[in-house]
Each structure stands twice: as structure tokens, then as C-alpha cells.
C-alpha atoms as a PDB file:
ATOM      1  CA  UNK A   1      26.133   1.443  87.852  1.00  0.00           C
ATOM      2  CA  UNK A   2      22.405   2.375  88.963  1.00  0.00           C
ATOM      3  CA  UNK A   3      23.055   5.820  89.481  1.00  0.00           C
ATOM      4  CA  UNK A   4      25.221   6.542  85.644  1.00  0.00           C
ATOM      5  CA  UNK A   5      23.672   7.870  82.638  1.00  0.00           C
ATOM      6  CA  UNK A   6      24.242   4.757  80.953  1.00  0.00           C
ATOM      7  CA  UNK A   7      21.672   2.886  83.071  1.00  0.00           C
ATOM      8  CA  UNK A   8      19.078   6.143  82.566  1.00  0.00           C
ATOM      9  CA  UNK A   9      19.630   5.519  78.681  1.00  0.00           C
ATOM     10  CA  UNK A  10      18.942   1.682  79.321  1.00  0.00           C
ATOM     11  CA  UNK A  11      15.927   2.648  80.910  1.00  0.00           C
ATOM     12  CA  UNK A  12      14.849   5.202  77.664  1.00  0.00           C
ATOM     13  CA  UNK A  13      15.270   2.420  75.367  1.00  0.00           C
ATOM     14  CA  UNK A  14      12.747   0.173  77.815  1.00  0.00           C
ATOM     15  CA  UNK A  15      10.458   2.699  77.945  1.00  0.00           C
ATOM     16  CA  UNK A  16      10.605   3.460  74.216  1.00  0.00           C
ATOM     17  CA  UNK A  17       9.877  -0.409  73.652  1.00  0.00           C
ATOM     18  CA  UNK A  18       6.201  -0.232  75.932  1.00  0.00           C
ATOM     19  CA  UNK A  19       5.576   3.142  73.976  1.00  0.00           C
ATOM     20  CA  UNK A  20       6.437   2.295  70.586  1.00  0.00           C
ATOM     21  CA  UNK A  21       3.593   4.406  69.161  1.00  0.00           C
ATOM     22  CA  UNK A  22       4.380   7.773  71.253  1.00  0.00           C
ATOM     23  CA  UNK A  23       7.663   9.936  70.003  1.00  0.00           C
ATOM     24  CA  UNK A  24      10.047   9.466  72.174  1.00  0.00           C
ATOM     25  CA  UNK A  25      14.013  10.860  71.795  1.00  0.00           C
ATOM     26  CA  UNK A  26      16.564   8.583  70.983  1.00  0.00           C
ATOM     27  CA  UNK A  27      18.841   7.675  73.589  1.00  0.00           C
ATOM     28  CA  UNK A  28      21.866   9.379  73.808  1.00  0.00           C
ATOM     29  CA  UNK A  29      25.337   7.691  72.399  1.00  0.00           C
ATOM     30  CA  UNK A  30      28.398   7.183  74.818  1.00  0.00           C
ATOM     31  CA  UNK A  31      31.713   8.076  73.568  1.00  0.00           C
ATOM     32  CA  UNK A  32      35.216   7.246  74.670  1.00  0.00           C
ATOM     33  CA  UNK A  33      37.150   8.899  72.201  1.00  0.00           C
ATOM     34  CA  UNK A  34      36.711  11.933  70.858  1.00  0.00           C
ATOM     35  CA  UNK A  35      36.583  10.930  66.933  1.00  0.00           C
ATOM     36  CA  UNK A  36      33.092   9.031  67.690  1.00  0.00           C
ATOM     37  CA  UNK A  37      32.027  12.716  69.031  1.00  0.00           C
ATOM     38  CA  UNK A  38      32.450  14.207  65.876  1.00  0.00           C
ATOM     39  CA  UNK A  39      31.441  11.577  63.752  1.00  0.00           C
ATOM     40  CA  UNK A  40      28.216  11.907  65.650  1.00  0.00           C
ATOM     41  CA  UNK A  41      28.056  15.752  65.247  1.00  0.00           C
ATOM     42  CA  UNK A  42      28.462  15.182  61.506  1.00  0.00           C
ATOM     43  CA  UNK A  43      25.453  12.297  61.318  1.00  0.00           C
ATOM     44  CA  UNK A  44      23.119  13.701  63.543  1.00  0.00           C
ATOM     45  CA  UNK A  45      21.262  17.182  64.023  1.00  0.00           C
ATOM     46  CA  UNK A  46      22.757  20.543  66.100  1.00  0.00           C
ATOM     47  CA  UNK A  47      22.693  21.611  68.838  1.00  0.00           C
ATOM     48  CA  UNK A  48      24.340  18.856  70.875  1.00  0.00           C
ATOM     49  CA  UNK A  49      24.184  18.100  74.292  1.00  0.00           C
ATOM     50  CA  UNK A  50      27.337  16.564  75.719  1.00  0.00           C
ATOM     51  CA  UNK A  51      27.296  15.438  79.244  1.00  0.00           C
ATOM     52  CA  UNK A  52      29.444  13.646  81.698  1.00  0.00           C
ATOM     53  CA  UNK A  53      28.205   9.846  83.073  1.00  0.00           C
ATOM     54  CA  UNK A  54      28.097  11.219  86.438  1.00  0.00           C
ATOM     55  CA  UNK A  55      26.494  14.477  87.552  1.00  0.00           C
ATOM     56  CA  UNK A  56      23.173  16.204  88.080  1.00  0.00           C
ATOM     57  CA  UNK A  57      20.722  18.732  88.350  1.00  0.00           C
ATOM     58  CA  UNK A  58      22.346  20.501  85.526  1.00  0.00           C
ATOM     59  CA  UNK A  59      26.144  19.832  86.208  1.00  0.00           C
ATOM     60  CA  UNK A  60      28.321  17.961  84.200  1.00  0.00           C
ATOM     61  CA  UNK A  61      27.009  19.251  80.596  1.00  0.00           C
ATOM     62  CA  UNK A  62      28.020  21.130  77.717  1.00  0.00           C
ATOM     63  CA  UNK A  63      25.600  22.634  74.527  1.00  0.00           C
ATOM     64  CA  UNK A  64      27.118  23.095  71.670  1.00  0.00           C
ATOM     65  CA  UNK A  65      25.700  24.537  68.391  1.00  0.00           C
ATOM     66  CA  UNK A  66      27.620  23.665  65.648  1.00  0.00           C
ATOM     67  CA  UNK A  67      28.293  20.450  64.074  1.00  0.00           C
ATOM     68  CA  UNK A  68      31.894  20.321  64.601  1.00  0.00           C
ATOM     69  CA  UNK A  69      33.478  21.052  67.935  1.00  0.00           C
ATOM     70  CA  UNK A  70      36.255  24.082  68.858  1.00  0.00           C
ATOM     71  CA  UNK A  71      39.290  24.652  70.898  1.00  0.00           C
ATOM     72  CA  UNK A  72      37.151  24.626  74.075  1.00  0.00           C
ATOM     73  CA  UNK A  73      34.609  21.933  73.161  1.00  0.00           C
ATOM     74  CA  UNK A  74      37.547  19.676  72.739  1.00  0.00           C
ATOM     75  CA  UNK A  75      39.179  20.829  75.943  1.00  0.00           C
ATOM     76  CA  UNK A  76      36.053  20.109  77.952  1.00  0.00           C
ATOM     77  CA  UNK A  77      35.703  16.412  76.243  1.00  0.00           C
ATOM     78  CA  UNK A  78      39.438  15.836  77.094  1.00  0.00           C
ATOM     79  CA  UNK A  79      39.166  16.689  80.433  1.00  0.00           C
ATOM     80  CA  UNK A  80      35.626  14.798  80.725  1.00  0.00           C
ATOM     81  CA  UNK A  81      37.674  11.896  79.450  1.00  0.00           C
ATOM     82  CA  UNK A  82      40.156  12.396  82.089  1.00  0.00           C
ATOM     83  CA  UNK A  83      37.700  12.186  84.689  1.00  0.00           C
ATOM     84  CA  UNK A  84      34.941   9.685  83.822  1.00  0.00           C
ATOM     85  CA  UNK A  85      36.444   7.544  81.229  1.00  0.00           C
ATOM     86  CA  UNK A  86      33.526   8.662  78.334  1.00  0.00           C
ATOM     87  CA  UNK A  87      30.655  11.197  77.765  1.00  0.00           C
ATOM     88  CA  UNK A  88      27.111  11.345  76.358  1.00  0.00           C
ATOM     89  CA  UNK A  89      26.046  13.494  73.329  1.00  0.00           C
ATOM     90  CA  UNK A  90      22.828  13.493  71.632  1.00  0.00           C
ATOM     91  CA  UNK A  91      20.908  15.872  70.212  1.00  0.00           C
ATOM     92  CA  UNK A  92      19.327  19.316  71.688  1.00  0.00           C
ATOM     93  CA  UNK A  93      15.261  19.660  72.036  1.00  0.00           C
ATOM     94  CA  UNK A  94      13.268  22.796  72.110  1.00  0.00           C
ATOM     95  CA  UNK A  95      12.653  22.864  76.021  1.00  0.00           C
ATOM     96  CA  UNK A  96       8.874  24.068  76.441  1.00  0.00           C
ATOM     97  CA  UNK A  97       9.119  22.855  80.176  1.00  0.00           C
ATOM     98  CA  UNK A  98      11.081  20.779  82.450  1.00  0.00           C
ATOM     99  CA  UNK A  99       9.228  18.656  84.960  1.00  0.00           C
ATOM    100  CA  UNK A 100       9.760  14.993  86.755  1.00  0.00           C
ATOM    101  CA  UNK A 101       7.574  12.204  88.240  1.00  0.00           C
ATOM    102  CA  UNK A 102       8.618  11.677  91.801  1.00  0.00           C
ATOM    103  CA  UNK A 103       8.574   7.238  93.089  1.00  0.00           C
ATOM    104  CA  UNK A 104       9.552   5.298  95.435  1.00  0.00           C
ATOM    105  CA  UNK A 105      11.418   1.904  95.413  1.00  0.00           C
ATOM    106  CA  UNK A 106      10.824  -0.224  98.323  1.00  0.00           C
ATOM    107  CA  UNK A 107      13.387  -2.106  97.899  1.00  0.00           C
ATOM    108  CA  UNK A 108      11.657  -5.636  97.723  1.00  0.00           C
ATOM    109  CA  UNK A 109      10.006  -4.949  93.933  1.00  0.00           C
ATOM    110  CA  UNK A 110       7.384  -2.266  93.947  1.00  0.00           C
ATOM    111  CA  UNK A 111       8.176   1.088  92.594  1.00  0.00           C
ATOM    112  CA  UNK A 112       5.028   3.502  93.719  1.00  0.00           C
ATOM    113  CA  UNK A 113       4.198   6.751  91.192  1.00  0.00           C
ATOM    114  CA  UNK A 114       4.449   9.554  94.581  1.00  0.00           C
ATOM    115  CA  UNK A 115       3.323  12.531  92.398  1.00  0.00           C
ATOM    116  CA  UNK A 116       4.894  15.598  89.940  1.00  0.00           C
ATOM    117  CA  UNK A 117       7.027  17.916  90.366  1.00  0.00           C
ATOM    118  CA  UNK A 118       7.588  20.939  87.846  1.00  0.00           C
ATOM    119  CA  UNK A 119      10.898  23.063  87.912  1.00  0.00           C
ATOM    120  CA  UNK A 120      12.628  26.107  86.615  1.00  0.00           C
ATOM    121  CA  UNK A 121      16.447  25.839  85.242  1.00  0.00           C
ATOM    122  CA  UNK A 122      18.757  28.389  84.167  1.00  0.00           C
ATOM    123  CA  UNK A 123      19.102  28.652  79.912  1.00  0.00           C
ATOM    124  CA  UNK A 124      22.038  25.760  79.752  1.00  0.00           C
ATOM    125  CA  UNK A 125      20.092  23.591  82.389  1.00  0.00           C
ATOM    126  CA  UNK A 126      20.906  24.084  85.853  1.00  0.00           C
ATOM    127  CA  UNK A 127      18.569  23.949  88.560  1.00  0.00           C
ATOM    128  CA  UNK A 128      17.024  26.900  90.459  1.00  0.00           C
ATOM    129  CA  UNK A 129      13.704  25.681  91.859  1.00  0.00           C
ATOM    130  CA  UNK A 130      10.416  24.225  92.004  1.00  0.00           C
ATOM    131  CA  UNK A 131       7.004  25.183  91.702  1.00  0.00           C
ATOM    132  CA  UNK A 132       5.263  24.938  94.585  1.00  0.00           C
ATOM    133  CA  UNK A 133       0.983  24.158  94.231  1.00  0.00           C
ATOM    134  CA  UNK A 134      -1.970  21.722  94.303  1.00  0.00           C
ATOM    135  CA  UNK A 135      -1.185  18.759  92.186  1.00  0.00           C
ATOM    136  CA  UNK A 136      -4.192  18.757  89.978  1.00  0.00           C
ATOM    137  CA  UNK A 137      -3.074  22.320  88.979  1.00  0.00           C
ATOM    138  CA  UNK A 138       0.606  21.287  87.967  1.00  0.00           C
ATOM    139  CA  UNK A 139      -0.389  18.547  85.894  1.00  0.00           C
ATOM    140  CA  UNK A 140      -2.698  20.518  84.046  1.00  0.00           C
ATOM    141  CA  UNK A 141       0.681  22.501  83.041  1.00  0.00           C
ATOM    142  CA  UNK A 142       2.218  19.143  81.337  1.00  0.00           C
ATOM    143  CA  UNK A 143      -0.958  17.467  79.860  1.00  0.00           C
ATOM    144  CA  UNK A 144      -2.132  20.580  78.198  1.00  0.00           C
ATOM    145  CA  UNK A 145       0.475  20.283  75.832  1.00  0.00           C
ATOM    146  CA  UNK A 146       0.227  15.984  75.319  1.00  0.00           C
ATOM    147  CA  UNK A 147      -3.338  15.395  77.028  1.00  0.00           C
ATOM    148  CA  UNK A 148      -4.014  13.376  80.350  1.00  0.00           C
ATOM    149  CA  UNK A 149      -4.054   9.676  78.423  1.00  0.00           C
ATOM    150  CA  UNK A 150      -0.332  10.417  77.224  1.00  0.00           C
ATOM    151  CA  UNK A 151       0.797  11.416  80.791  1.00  0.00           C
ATOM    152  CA  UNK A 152      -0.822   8.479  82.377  1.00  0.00           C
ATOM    153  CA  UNK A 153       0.544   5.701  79.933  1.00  0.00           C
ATOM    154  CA  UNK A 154       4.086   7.369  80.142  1.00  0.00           C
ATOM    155  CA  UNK A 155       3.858   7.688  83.919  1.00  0.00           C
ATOM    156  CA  UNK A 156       2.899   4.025  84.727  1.00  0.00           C
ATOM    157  CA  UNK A 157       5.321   2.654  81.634  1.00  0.00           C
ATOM    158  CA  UNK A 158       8.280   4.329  83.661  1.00  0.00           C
ATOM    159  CA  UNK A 159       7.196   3.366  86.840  1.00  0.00           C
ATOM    160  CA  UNK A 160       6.922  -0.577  85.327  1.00  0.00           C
ATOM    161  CA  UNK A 161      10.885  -0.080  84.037  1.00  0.00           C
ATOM    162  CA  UNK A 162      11.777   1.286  86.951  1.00  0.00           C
ATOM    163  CA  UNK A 163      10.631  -1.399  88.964  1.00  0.00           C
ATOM    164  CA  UNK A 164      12.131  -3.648  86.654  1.00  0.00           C
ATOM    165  CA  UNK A 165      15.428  -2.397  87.254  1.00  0.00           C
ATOM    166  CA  UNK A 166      15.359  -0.804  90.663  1.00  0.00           C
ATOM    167  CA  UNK A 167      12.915  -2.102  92.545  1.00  0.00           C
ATOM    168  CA  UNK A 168      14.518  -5.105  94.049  1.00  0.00           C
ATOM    169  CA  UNK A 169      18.064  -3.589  94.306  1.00  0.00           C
ATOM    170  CA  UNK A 170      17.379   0.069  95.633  1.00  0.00           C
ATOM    171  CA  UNK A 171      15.396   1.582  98.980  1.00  0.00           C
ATOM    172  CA  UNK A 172      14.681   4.792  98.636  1.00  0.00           C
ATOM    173  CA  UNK A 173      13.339   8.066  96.282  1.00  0.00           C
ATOM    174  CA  UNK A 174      13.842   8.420  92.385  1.00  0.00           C
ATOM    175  CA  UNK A 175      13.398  10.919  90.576  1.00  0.00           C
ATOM    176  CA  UNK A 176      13.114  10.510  86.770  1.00  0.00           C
ATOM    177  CA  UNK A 177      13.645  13.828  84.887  1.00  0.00           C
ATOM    178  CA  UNK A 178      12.048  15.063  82.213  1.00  0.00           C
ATOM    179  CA  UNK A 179      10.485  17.496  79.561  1.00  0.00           C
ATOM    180  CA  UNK A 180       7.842  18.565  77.799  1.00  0.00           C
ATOM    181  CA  UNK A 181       9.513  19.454  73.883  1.00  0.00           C
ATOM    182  CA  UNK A 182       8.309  21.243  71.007  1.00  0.00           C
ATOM    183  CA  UNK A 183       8.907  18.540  67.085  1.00  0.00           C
ATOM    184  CA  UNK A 184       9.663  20.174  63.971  1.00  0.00           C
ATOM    185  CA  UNK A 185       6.134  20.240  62.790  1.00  0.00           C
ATOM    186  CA  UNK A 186       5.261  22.306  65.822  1.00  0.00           C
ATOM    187  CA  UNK A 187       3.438  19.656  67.960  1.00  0.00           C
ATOM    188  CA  UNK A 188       4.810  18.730  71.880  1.00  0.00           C
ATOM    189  CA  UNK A 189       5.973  15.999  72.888  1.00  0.00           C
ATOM    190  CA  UNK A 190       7.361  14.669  76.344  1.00  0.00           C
ATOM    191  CA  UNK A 191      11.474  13.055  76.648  1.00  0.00           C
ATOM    192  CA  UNK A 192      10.350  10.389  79.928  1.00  0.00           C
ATOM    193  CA  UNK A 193      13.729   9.787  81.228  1.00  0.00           C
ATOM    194  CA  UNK A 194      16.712  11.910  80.907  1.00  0.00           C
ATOM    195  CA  UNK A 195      18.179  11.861  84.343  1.00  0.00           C
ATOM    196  CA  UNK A 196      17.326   9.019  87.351  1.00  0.00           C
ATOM    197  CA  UNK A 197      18.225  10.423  90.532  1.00  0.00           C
ATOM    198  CA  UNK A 198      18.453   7.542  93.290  1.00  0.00           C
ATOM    199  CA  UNK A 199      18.252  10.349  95.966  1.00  0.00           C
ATOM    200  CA  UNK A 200      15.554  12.299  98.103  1.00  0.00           C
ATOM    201  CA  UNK A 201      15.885  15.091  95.544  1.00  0.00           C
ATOM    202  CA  UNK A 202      14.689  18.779  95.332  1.00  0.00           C
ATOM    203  CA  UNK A 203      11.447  17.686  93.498  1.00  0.00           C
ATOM    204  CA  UNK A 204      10.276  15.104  96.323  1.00  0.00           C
ATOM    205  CA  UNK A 205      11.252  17.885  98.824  1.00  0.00           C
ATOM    206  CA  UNK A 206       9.190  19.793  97.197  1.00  0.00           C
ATOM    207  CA  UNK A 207       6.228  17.491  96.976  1.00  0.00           C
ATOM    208  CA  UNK A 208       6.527  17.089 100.755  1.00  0.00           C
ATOM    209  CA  UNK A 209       6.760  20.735 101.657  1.00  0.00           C
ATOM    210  CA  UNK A 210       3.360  21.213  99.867  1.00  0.00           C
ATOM    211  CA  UNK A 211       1.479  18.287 101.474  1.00  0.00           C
ATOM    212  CA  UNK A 212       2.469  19.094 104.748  1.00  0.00           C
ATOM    213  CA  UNK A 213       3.285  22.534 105.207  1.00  0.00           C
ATOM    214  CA  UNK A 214       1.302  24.768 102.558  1.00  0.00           C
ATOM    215  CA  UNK A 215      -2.035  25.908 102.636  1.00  0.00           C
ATOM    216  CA  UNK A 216      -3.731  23.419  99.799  1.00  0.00           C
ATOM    217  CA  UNK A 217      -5.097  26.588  96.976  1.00  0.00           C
ATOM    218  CA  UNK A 218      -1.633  28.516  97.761  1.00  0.00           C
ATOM    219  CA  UNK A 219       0.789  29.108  94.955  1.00  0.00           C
ATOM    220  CA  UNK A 220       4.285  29.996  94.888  1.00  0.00           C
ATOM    221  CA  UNK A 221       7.981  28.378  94.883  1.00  0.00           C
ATOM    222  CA  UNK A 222      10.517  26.718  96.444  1.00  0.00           C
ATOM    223  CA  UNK A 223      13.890  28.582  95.282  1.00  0.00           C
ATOM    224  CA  UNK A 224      17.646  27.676  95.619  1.00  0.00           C
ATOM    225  CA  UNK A 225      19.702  30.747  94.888  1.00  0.00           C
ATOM    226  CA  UNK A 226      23.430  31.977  95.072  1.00  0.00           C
ATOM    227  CA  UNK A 227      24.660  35.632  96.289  1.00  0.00           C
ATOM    228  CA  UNK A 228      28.148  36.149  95.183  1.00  0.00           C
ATOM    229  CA  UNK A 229      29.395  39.026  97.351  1.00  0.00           C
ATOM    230  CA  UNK A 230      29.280  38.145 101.298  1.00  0.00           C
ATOM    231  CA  UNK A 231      26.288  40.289 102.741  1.00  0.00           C
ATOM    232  CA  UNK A 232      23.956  40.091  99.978  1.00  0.00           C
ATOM    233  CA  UNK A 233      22.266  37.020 101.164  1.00  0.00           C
ATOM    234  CA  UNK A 234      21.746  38.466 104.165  1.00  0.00           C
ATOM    235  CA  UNK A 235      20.447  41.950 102.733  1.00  0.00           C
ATOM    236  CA  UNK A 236      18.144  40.160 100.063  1.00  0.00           C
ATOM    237  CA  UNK A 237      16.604  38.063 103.148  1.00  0.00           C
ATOM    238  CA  UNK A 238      16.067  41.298 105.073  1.00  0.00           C
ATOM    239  CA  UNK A 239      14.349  42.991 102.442  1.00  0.00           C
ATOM    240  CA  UNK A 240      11.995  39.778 101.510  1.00  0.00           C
ATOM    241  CA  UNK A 241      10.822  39.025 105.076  1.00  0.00           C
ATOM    242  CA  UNK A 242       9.794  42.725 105.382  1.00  0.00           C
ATOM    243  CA  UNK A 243       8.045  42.875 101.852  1.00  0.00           C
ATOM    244  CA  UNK A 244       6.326  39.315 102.074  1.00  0.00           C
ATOM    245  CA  UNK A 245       6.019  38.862 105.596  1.00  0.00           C
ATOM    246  CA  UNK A 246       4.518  35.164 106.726  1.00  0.00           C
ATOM    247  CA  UNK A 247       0.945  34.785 106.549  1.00  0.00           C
ATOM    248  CA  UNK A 248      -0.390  30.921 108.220  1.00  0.00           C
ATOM    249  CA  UNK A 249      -3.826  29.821 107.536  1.00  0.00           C
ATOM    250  CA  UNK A 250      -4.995  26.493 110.355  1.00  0.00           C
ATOM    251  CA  UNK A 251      -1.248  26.053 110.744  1.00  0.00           C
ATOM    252  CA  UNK A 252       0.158  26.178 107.126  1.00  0.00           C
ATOM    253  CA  UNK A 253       2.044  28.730 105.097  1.00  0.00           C
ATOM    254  CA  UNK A 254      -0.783  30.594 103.391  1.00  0.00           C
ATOM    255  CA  UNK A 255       1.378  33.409 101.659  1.00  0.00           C
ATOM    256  CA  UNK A 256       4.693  35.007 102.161  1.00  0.00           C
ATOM    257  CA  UNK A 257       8.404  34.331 102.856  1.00  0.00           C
ATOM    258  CA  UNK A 258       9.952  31.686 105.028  1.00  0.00           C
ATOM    259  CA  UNK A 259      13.572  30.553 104.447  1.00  0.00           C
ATOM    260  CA  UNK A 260      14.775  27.018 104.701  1.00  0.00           C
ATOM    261  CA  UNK A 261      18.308  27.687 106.346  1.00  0.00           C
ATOM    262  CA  UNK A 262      19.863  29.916 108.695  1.00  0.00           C
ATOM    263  CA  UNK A 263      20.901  33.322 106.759  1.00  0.00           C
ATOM    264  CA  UNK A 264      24.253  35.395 108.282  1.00  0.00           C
ATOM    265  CA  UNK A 265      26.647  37.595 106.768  1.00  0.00           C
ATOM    266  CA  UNK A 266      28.826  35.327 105.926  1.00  0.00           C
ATOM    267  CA  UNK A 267      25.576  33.283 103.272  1.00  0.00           C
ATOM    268  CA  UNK A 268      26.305  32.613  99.976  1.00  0.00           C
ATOM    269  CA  UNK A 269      23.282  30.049  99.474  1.00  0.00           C
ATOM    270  CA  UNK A 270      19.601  30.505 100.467  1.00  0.00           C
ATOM    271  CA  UNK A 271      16.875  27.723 100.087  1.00  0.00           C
ATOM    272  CA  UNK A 272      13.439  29.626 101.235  1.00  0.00           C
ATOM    273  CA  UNK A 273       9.921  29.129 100.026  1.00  0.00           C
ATOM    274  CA  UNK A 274       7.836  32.434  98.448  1.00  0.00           C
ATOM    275  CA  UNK A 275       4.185  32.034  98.310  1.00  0.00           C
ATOM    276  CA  UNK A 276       2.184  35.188  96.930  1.00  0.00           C
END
């Protein structure tokens, strides 16, 4: 139950209630046939987002721009249906940036604030990496857009529900996703909570990799990416550790390439860090 979407839009509406003054997003609706989905299309505001009750990091979802769904829209609720029983929709933001506050549940009722992370996605959501630099500097690339005093009263306001509802169940990392939006009159906004992820996940690594492996002023990122034909991992690893070759300053990564896993012929994924 802790780990659905349902319990994530639980959480929204908590968070909502401590905020009342701040605009926050709605939470999203939960559908089990697909009537309700276009009776919501037809009340609310496209695009939509539709998404499955479990998945993550960008699986599991569907955008759709007009306010009544196709052929395939309805295939891809039917067979959501089929799977998980019912799907989210609500309604699409304009993304400025994506971003998430990394904590940690100890398991006997204090959830601890461990720091930011800020991350790239492809156009329809899916994760490709993180950025990869001193803290003060990343934050400075949310709260110019809200301010620090917004940042600081979401951050502790999800770290109280979170606590609340995790804290004395759950050991462990969460991540709470979210984004920094752009309103109809122009002005930004953050969404604090559209995905909980009760897992060490790509943000908290990392979070780690900087504190304890990067030079502290170094900038750079911390990629995931996918080579379709066999060889080109191995080709594309080649040519980076000859162009960006590994620089250390007092025994951290100062500048340069490093990959995360072992790279062969036969690689189709990469994790590696780049730091220019």
C-alpha cells in the first residue's frame, strides 16, 4: 500500500492541508472504469496525465492532449486495467524543472530532510540522470523561481507527512518527486509530491556520489543511458575516456569521465559520471 500512487496522493492532500496558502496541484483521481476517465477529460483541463498505481521513474504513464481519448488511449487504459485493477489521471503542468528532496525514515518515527537532488527526463517523463554539484548551487536552481522561504516550508511540511505516515512503518530512503511548474498567469510554482519512492533511488545515489567522491566546486552529471545496437556502448565509452580523461584532485573526481559499470561488447546500458 506504502509504495502505490494512491498513498503518494494521500500524502498531496496532507501536505496541501499544512500549506493551504501556497498553490499546490490537485491530487490526481483514480479510475476503475474507463467512463470515469472520460468524464474527467470532459470536466477538467488537457493535457492529461494517465498513469498506472505501480511504476516509476517515468514508467507506467501516458500524456494525452485531447479531451477525449482514441483507439490507443483506450487500449492502453484497458490493458492498465488488466494489470493493476485502476489508473490515475489528472491534469498536465508546464514542467520548468524536475527535482526531489531526498529523507530518510528510521523506522522508529523520525523522517530526516538528507538533501536535493535535481534531474533531467526525457519529453514524456522518463528518467536519464542527475545533476551532479555543491548543494547550495542546486538549490539556488529551484528557489529562484519560488524563493528560499517557499522551499523551506514545503521541505519540512513533507518531511512532517512523511513521518506521519512512514516513519514508524518503513527503514530506509524516500524519495519524494517533484517539480518546479509554470500557472497560467506566468508565475512558478512547485507540485511537492508526485511520486514516493521507498527505495535507495538514483537521486540519493547521486547525493552520495557527490559527498564522497567529487571534488566539492566540480560540476557535471551522473547519466543512465541506453545503446541500442551491441557495440555502441562500448565504442561511445572508448571515445569518452579518451576525450575526458579522469582528472582527481586530494583523492576525488575533479573533472572527466568515470563509468559506474563494467562496459563490453555485448552493453546495452551505461551508468558513468561526466564532470567538465
Amino acid at each position: 500500500r506504502l509504495t502505490g500512487r494512491q498513498t503518494a496522493a494521500e500524502c498531496l492532500e496532507k501536505i496541501q492541508a499544512l500549506l493551504p496558502d501556497l498553490p499546490i496541484p490537485v491530487a490526481p483521481r483514480f479510475c476503475a472504469k474507463i467512463r470515469e476517465v472520460e468524464r474527467y477529460m470532459i470536466l477538467c483541463n488537457a493535457p492529461f496525465v494517465l498513469k498506472t498505481p505501480y511504476s516509476s521513474s517515468g514508467r507506467g504513464l501516458l500524456w494525452v492532449e485531447k479531451r477525449k481519448p482514441d483507439t490507443k488511449t483506450k487500449n492502453w487504459i484497458e490493458g492498465a486495467f488488466n494489470k493493476q485493477g485502476m489508473i490515475s489521471i489528472e491534469s498536465g503542468l508546464d514542467k520548468v524543472q524536475d527535482f526531489a528532496m531526498e529523507f530518510y525514515s528510521d523506522g522508529q518515527g523520525t523522517v530526516r530532510y538528507e538533501g536535493l537532488s535535481v534531474f533531467n527526463t526525457e519529453e514524456r517523463g522518463s528518467y536519464t540522470g542527475n545533476i551532479l554539484e555543491e548543494q547550495s548551487t542546486m538549490l539556488s536552481r529551484i528557489t529562484r523561481f519560488t524563493g528560499e522561504e517557499t522551499y523551506s516550508r514545503i521541505q519540512e511540511a513533507v518531511r512532517t507527512v512523511l513521518q506521519e505516515v512512514y516513519g514508524s512503518t518503513y527503514a530506509g530512503c524516500i524519495g519524494v518527486d517533484m517539480l518546479v511548474y509554470r500557472q497560467k498567469d506566468g508565475s512558478f510554482a512547485i507540485h511537492p509530491c508526485i511520486e514516493i519512492n521507498m527505495r535507495y533511488t538514483m537521486g540519493m545515489v547521486a547525493l552520495r556520489l557527490f559527498q564522497h567522491y567529487v571534488a566539492p566546486r566540480a560540476v557535471g552529471d551522473y547519466r543512465v543511458s541506453y545503446e541500442k545496437e551491441a557495440g555502441e556502448a562500448l565504442e561511445k565509452h572508448r571515445l569518452m575516456s579518451e576525450t575526458y580523461p579522469l582528472r582527481l584532485a586530494n583523492g576525488r573526481i575533479q573533472e572527466g569521465y568515470l563509468s559506474l559499470c563494467p562496459v563490453t561488447k555485448d552493453t546495452h546500458y551505461r551508468a558513468y559520471l561526466l564532470l567538465m
